[in-house]
Protein backbone atom coordinates (compact mmCIF):
# COMPACT_ATOMS: atom_id res chain seq x y z
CA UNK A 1 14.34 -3.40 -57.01
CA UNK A 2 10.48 -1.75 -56.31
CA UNK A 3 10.44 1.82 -56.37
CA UNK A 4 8.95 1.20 -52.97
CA UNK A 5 11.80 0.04 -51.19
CA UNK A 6 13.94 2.51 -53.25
CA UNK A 7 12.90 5.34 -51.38
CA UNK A 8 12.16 3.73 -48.14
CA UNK A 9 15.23 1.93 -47.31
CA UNK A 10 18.80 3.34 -47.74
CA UNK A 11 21.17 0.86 -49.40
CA UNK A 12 24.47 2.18 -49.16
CA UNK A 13 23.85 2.35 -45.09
CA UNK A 14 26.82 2.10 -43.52
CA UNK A 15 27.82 0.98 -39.70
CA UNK A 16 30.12 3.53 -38.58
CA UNK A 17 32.39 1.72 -35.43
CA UNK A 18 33.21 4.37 -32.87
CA UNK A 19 31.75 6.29 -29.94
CA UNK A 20 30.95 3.57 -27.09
CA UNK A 21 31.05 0.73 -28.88
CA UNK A 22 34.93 1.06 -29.63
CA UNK A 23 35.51 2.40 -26.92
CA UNK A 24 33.58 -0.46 -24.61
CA UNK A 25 35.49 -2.70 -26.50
CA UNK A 26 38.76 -1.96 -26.31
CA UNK A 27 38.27 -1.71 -22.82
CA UNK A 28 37.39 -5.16 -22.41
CA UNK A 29 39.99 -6.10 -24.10
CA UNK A 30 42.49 -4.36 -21.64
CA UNK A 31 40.67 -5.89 -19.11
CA UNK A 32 41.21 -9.14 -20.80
CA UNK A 33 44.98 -8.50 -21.01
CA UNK A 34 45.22 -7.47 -17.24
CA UNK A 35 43.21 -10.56 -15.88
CA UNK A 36 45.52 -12.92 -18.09
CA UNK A 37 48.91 -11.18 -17.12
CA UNK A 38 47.44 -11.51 -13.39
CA UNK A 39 46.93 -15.41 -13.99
CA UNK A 40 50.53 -15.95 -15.65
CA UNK A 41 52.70 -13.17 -13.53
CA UNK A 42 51.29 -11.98 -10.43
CA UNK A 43 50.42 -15.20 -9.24
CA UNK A 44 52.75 -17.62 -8.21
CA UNK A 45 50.08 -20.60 -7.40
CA UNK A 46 50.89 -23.25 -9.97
CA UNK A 47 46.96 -24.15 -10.61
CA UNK A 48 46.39 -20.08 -11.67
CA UNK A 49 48.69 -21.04 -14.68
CA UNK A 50 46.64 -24.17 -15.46
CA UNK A 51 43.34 -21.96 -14.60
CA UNK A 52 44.45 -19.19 -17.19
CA UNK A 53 45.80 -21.88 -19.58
CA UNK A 54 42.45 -23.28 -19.52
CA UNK A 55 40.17 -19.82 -19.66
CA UNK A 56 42.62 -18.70 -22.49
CA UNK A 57 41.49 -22.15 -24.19
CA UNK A 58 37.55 -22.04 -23.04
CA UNK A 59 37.52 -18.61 -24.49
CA UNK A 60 39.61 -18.80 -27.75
CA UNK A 61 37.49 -21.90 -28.38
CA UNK A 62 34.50 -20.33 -27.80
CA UNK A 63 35.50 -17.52 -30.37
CA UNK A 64 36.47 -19.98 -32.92
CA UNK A 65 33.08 -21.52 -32.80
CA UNK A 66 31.01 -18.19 -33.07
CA UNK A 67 32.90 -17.14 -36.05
CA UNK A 68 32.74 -20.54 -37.47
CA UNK A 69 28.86 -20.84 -36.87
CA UNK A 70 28.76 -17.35 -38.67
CA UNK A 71 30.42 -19.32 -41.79
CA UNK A 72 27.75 -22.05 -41.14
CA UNK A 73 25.27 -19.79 -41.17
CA UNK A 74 25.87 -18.39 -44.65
CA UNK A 75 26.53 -21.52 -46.21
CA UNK A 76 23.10 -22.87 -45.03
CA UNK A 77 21.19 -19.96 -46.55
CA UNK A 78 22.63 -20.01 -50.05
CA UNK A 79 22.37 -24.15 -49.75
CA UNK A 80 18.74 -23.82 -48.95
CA UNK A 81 17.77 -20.82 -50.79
CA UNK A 82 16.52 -18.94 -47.87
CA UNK A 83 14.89 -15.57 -48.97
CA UNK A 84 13.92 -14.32 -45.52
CA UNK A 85 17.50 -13.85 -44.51
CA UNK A 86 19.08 -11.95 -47.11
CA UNK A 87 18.45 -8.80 -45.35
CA UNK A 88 20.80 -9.57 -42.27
CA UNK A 89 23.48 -11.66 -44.08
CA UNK A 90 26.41 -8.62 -43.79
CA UNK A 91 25.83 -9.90 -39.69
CA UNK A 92 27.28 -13.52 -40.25
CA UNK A 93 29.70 -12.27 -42.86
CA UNK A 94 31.65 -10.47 -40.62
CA UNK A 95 31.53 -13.53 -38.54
CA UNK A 96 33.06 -14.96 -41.21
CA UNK A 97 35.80 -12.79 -41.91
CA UNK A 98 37.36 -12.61 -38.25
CA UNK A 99 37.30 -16.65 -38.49
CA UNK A 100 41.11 -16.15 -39.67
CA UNK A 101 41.94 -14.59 -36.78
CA UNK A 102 40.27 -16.83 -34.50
CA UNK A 103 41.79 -19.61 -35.60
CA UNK A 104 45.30 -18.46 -35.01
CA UNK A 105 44.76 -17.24 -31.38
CA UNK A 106 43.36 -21.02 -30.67
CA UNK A 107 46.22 -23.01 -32.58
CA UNK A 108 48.65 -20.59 -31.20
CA UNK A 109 46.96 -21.23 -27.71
CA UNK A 110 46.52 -25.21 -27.90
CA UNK A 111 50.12 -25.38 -29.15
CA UNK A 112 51.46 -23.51 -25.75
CA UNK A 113 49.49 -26.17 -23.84
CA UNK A 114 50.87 -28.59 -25.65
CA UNK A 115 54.30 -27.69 -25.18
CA UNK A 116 54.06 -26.96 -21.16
CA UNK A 117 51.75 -30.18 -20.83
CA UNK A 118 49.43 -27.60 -19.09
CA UNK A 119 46.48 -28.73 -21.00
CA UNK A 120 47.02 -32.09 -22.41
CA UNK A 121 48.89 -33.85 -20.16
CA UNK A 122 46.27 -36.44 -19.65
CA UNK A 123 47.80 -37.87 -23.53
CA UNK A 124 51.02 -35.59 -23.60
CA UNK A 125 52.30 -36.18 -20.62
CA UNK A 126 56.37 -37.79 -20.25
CA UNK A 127 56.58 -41.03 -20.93
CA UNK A 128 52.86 -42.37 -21.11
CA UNK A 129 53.23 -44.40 -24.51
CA UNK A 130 57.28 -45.78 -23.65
CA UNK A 131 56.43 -49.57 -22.34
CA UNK A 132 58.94 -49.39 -19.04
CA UNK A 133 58.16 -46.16 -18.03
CA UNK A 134 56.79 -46.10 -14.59
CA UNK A 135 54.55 -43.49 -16.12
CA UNK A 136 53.45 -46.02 -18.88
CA UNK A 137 49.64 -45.88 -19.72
CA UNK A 138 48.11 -48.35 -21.73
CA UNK A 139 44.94 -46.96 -23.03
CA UNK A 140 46.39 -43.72 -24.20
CA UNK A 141 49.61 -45.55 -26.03
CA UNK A 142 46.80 -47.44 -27.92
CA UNK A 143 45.53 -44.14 -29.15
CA UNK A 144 48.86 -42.50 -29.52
CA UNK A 145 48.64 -43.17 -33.52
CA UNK A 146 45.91 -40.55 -33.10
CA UNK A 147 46.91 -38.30 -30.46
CA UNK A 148 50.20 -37.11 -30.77
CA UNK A 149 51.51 -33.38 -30.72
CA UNK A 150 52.17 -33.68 -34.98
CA UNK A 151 49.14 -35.38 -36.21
CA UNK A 152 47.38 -32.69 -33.38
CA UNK A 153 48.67 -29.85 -34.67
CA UNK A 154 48.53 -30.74 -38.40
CA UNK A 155 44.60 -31.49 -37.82
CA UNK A 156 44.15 -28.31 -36.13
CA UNK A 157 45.68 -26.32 -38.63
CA UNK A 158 44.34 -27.89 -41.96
CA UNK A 159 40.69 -28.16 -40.52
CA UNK A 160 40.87 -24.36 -39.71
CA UNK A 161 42.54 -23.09 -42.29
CA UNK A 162 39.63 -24.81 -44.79
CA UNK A 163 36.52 -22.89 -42.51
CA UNK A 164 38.86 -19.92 -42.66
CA UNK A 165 39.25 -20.24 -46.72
CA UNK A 166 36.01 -20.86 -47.31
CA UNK A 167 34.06 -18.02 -44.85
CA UNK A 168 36.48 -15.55 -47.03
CA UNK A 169 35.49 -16.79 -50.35
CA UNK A 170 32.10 -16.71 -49.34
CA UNK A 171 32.19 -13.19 -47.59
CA UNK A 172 34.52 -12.06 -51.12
CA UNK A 173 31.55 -13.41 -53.35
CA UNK A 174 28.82 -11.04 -51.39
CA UNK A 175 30.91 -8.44 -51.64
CA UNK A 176 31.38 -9.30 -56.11
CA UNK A 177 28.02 -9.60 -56.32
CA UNK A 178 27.22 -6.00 -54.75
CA UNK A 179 29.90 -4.74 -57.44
CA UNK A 180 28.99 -6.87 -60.32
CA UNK A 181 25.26 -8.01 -60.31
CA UNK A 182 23.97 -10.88 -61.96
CA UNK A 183 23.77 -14.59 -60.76
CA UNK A 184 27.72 -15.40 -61.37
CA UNK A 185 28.45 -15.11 -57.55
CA UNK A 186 25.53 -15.79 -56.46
CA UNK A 187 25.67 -19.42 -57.83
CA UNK A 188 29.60 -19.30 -56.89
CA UNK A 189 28.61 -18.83 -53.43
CA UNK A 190 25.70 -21.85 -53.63
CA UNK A 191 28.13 -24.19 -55.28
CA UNK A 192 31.14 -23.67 -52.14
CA UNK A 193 28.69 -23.51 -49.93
CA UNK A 194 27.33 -26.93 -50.78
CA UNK A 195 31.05 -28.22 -50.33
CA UNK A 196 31.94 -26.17 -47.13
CA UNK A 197 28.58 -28.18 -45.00
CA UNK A 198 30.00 -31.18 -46.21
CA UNK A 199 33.35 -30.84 -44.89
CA UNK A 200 32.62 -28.96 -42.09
CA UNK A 201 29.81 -31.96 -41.28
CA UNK A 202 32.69 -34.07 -41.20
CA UNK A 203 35.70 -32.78 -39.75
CA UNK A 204 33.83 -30.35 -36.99
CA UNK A 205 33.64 -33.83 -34.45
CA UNK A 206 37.18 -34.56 -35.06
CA UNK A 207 38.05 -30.92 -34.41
CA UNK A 208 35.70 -30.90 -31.34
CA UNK A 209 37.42 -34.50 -30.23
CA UNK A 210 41.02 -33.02 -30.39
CA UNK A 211 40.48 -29.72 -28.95
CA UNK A 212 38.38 -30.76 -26.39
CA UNK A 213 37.29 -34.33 -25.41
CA UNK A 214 41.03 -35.15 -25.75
CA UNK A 215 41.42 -32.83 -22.39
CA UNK A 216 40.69 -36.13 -21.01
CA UNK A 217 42.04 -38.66 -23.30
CA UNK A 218 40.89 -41.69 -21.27
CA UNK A 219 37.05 -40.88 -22.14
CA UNK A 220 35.45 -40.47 -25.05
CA UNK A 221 31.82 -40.03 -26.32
CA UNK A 222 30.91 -40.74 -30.39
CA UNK A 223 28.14 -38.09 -29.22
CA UNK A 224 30.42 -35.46 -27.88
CA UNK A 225 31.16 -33.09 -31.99
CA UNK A 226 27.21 -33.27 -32.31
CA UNK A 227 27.17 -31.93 -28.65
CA UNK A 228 29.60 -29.59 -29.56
CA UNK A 229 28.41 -28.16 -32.82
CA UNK A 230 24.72 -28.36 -31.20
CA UNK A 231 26.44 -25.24 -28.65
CA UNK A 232 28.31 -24.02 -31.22
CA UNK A 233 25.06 -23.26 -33.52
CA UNK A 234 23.31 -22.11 -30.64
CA UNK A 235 25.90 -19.67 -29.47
CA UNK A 236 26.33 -18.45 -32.69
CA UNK A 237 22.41 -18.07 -33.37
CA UNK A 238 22.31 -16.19 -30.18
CA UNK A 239 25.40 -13.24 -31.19
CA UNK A 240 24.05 -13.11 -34.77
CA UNK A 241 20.72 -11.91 -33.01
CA UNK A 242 21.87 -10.14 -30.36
CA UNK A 243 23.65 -8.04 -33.14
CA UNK A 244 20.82 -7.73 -35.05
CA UNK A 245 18.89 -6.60 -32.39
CA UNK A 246 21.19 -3.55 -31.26
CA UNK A 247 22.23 -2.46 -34.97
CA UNK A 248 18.54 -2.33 -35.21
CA UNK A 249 18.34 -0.29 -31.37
CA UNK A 250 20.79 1.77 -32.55
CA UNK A 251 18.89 2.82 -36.23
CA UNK A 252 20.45 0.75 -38.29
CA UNK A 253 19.06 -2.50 -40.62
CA UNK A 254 15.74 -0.46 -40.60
CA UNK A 255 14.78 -3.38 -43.45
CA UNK A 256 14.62 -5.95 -40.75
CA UNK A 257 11.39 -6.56 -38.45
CA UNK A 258 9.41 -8.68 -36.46
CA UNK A 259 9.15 -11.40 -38.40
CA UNK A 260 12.91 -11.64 -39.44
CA UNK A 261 13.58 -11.66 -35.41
CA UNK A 262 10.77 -14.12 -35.35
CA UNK A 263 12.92 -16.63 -37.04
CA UNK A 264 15.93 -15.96 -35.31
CA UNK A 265 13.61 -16.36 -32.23
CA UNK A 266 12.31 -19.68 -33.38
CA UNK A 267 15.84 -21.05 -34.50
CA UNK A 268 17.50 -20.21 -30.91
CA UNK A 269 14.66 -21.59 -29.33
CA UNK A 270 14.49 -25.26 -31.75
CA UNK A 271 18.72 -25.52 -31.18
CA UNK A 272 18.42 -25.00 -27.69
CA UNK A 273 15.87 -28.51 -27.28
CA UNK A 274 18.47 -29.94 -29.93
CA UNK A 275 21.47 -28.99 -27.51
CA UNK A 276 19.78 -30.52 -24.69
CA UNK A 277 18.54 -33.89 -26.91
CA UNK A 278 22.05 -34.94 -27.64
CA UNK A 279 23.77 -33.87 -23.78
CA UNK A 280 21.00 -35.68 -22.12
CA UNK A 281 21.60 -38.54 -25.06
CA UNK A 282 24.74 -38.40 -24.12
CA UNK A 283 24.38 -38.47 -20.13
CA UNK A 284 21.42 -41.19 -20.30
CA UNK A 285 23.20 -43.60 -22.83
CA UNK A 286 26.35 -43.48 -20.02
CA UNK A 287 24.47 -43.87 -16.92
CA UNK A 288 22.50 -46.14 -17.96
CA UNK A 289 25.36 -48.75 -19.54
CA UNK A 290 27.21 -48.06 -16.04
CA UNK A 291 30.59 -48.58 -17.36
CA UNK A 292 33.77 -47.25 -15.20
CA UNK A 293 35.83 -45.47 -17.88
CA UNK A 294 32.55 -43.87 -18.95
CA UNK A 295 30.62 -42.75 -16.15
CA UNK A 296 34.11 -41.25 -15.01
CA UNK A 297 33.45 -38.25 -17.18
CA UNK A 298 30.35 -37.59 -15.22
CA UNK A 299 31.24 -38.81 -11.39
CA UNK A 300 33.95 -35.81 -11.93
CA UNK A 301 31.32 -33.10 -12.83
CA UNK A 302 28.95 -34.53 -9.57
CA UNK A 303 31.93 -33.65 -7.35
CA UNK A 304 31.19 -30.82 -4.75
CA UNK A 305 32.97 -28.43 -7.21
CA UNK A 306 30.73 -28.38 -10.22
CA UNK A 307 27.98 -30.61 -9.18
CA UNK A 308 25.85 -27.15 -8.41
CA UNK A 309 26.93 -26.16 -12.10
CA UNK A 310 25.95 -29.08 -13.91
CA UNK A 311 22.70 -28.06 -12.87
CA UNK A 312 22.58 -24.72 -13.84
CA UNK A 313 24.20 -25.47 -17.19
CA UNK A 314 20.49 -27.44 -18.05
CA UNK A 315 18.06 -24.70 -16.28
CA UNK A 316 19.71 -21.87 -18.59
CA UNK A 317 20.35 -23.50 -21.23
CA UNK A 318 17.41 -25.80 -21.96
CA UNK A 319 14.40 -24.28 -19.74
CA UNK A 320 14.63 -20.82 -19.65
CA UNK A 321 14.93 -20.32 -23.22
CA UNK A 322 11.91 -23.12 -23.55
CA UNK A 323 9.46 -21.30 -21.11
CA UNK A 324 10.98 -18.13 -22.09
CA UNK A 325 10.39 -18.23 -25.92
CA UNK A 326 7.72 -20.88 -26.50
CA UNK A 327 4.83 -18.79 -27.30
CA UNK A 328 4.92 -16.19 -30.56
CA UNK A 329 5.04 -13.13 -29.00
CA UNK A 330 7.87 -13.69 -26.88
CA UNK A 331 10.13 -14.24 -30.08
CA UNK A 332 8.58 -11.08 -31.95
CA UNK A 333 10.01 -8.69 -28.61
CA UNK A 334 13.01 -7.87 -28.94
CA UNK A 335 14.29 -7.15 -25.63
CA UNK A 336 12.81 -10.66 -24.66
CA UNK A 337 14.87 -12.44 -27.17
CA UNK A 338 17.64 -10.22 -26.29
CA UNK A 339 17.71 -11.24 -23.34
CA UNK A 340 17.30 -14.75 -23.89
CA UNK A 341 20.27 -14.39 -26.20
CA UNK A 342 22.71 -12.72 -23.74
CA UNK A 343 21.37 -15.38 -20.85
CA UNK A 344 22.08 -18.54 -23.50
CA UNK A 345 25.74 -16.76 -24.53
CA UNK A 346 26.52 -16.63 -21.10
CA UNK A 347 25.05 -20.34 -20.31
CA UNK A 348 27.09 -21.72 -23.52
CA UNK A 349 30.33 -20.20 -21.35
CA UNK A 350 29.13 -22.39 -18.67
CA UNK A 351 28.72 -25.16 -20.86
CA UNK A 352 32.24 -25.03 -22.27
CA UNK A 353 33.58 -24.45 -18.55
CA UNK A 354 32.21 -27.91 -17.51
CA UNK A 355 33.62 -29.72 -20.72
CA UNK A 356 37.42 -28.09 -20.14
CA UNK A 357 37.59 -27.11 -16.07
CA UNK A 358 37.39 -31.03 -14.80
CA UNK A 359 39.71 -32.51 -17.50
CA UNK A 360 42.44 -29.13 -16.86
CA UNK A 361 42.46 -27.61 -13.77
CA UNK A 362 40.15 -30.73 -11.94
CA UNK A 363 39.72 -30.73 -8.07
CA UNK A 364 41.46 -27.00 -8.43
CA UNK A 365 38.79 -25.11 -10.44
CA UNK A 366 38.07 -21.57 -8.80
CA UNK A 367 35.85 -18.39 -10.21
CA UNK A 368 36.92 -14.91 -10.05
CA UNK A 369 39.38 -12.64 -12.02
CA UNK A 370 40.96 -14.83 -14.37
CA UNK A 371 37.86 -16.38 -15.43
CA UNK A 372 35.63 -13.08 -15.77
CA UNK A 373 38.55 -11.01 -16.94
CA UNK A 374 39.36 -13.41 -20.12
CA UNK A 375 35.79 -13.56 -20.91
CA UNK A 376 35.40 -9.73 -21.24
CA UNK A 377 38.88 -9.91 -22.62
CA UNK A 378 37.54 -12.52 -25.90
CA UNK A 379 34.17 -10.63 -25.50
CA UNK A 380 36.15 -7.41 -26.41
CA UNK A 381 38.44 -9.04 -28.75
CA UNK A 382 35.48 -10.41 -30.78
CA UNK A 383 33.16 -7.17 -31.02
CA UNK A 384 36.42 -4.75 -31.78
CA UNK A 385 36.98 -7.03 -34.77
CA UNK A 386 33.46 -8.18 -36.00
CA UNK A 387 32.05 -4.80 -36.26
CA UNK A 388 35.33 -2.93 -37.70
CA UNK A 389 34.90 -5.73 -40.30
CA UNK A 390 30.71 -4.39 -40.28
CA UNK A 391 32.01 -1.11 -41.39
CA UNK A 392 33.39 -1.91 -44.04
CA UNK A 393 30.73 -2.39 -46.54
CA UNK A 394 27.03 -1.22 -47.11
CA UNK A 395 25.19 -3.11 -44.36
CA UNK A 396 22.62 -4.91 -47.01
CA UNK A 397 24.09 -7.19 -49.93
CA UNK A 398 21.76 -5.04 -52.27
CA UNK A 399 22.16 -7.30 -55.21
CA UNK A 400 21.64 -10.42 -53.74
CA UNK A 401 18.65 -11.95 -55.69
CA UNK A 402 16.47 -12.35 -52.69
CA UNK A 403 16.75 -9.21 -50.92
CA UNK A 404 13.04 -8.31 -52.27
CA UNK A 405 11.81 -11.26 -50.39
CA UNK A 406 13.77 -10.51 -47.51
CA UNK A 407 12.60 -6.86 -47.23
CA UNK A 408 8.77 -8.39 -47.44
CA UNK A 409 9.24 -10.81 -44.97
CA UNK A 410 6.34 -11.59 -43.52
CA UNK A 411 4.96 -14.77 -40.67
């Protein structure tokens, strides 16, 4: 390492998690609790339990996919060799350690819909694949080699607990190589990565089928995992930045500047037209083959309930970060791209609530406590465990072998 950057940047920085961040935190999560207890107990109206069944799952799934995208995010650097983001890579790491968690609270979440039919009763309801039954349905008994509550839950958990194993293995290896030196992890953490993009490649559209295309089992969409992971990558881009951009606020990661929010800028702002390229693939390819069982999907979201939404989902998600971020300036601010960031994270909540709401709670959906309350509740849940795993080590990998390029980062 230069003398240079020796003396001008501290290495063994540290985050230290308290004051208002903890504190804001855990009283989210509080909140979280309260608004969920309201939807189960205090309520007696049937479609509040289907409402917070289906926030608990909007939410959970949503934090799945952030810490998942964080593991994503890793593996792509050390697969491509990216210099310019050594600097920030503690950020996705401690994406990638809360992954674990994550995927528990979903599993443990999709399994309780399973079991009350709350969720999936479009495939798991009684007696849709027994021929007699007056409740016999044809098309889902057809797919009932597929989706069925074993097979479900054995997909759920092996294609979790693989991210999960390897976002620890490839947080453990950063941590080695700050102990060790040398190349040995480094090349470790290329050679998993490599492995981890192609399974995750694969399996992410299957996960993205069961957990939430099979909401309603009668539809389907060989688009809908690339739509999926497209708002997955984005939402993740958007809290890796956002972090970024208050550790930096707040006087730490003085190592990172302009240019490193440039590219975070510049990959927000290219995922965002990707998002929008495969759900308007999706949407055109439907409408314009005008078949029943497919335009069905979207004749639900044009109702009177979500048709204003639908709407909305495309102006925040597509063109305000498009006319928002286009030039170079914009993504060199960092209170524009901050707020571009915290606008897309909340659009991506949107976009998750128009996948789930129709197929769960359908002509019933509603806005208020329950759906505000879990969000702050996850939102909590999320930062109180991401940044107690930030504190834990120095906040810059200082023997990764290209931190020098990443602390001369310049476009």
């Amino acid at each position: 390492m230069g003398t240079h950057n020796q003396h001008t940047h501290n290495f063994t920085q540290q985050y230290e998690f308290s004051g208002k961040a903890k504190t804001w935190s855990l009283i989210a999560i509080v909140i979280g609790i309260v608004a969920i207890a309201y939807g189960f107990l205090l309520d007696p109206a049937e479609n509040h339990v289907e409402r917070t069944f289906a926030n608990l799952l909007l939410m959970s799934y949503y934090f799945t996919c952030v810490c998942a995208a964080g593991a994503f995010f890793l593996a792509l650097q050390y697969v491509s060799q990216a210099g310019w983001s050594a600097g920030l890579l503690r950020i996705p790491q401690a994406f990638a350690k809360v992954l674990p968690i994550a995927a528990v609270i979903l599993i443990i979440i999709c399994l309780s819909g399973l079991l009350t039919h709350n969720l999936y009763h479009h495939w798991n309801g009684e007696g849709l694949t027994v021929k007699g039954s007056p409740e016999y349905d044809p098309a889902i008994a057809n797919k009932a080699a597929f989706l069925n509550v074993p097979f479900f839950t054995i997909r759920q958990v092996v294609f979790l607990g693989i991210y999960s194993i390897f976002a620890i293995a490839l947080a453990r290896f950063s941590n080695n190589e700050d102990l060790e030196g040398g190349l040995k992890n480094y090349k470790k953490s290329f050679k998993i990565s490599a492995i981890f993009l192609v399974i995750f490649g694969f399996t992410t559209p299957i996960w993205a089928f069961d957990t939430i295309m099979s909401l309603e089992a009668h539809w389907f969409s060989t688009m809908f995992g690339w739509y999926n992971f497209a708002a997955m990558w984005v939402s993740g881009l958007c809290v890796i930045t956002v972090t970024a951009i208050l550790l930096k606020k707040a006087g730490y990661m003085n190592w990172l500047n302009d240019s490193h929010f440039h590219d975070l800028g510049k990959l927000v702002f290219a995922f965002s037209i990707f998002w929008t390229y495969v759900w308007f693939a999706q949407f055109l390819l439907i409408w314009y083959a005008n078949m029943p069982e497919e335009t069905v999907y979207f004749y639900k979201r044009w109702e009177p309930e979500y048709k204003l939404w639908f709407w909305v989902n495309i102006v925040i998600n597509f063109v305000a970060p498009v006319l928002i971020l286009m030039t170079r300036d914009a993504k060199r601010r960092t209170n524009t791209l901050l707020g571009v960031c915290i606008l897309l994270l909340m659009g991506h909540w949107l976009d998750y609530y128009l996948m789930i709401m129709p197929g769960t709670v359908e002509e019933h959906p509603g806005f208020g406590v329950i759906e505000i309350g879990t969000a702050l509740g996850f939102a909590g849940l999320f930062s109180f465990l991401m940044l107690g795993q930030l504190s834990r080590k120095p906040l810059v990998p200082k023997n990764h072998p290209f931190l020098e390029e990443s602390l001369h980062h310049s476009i």
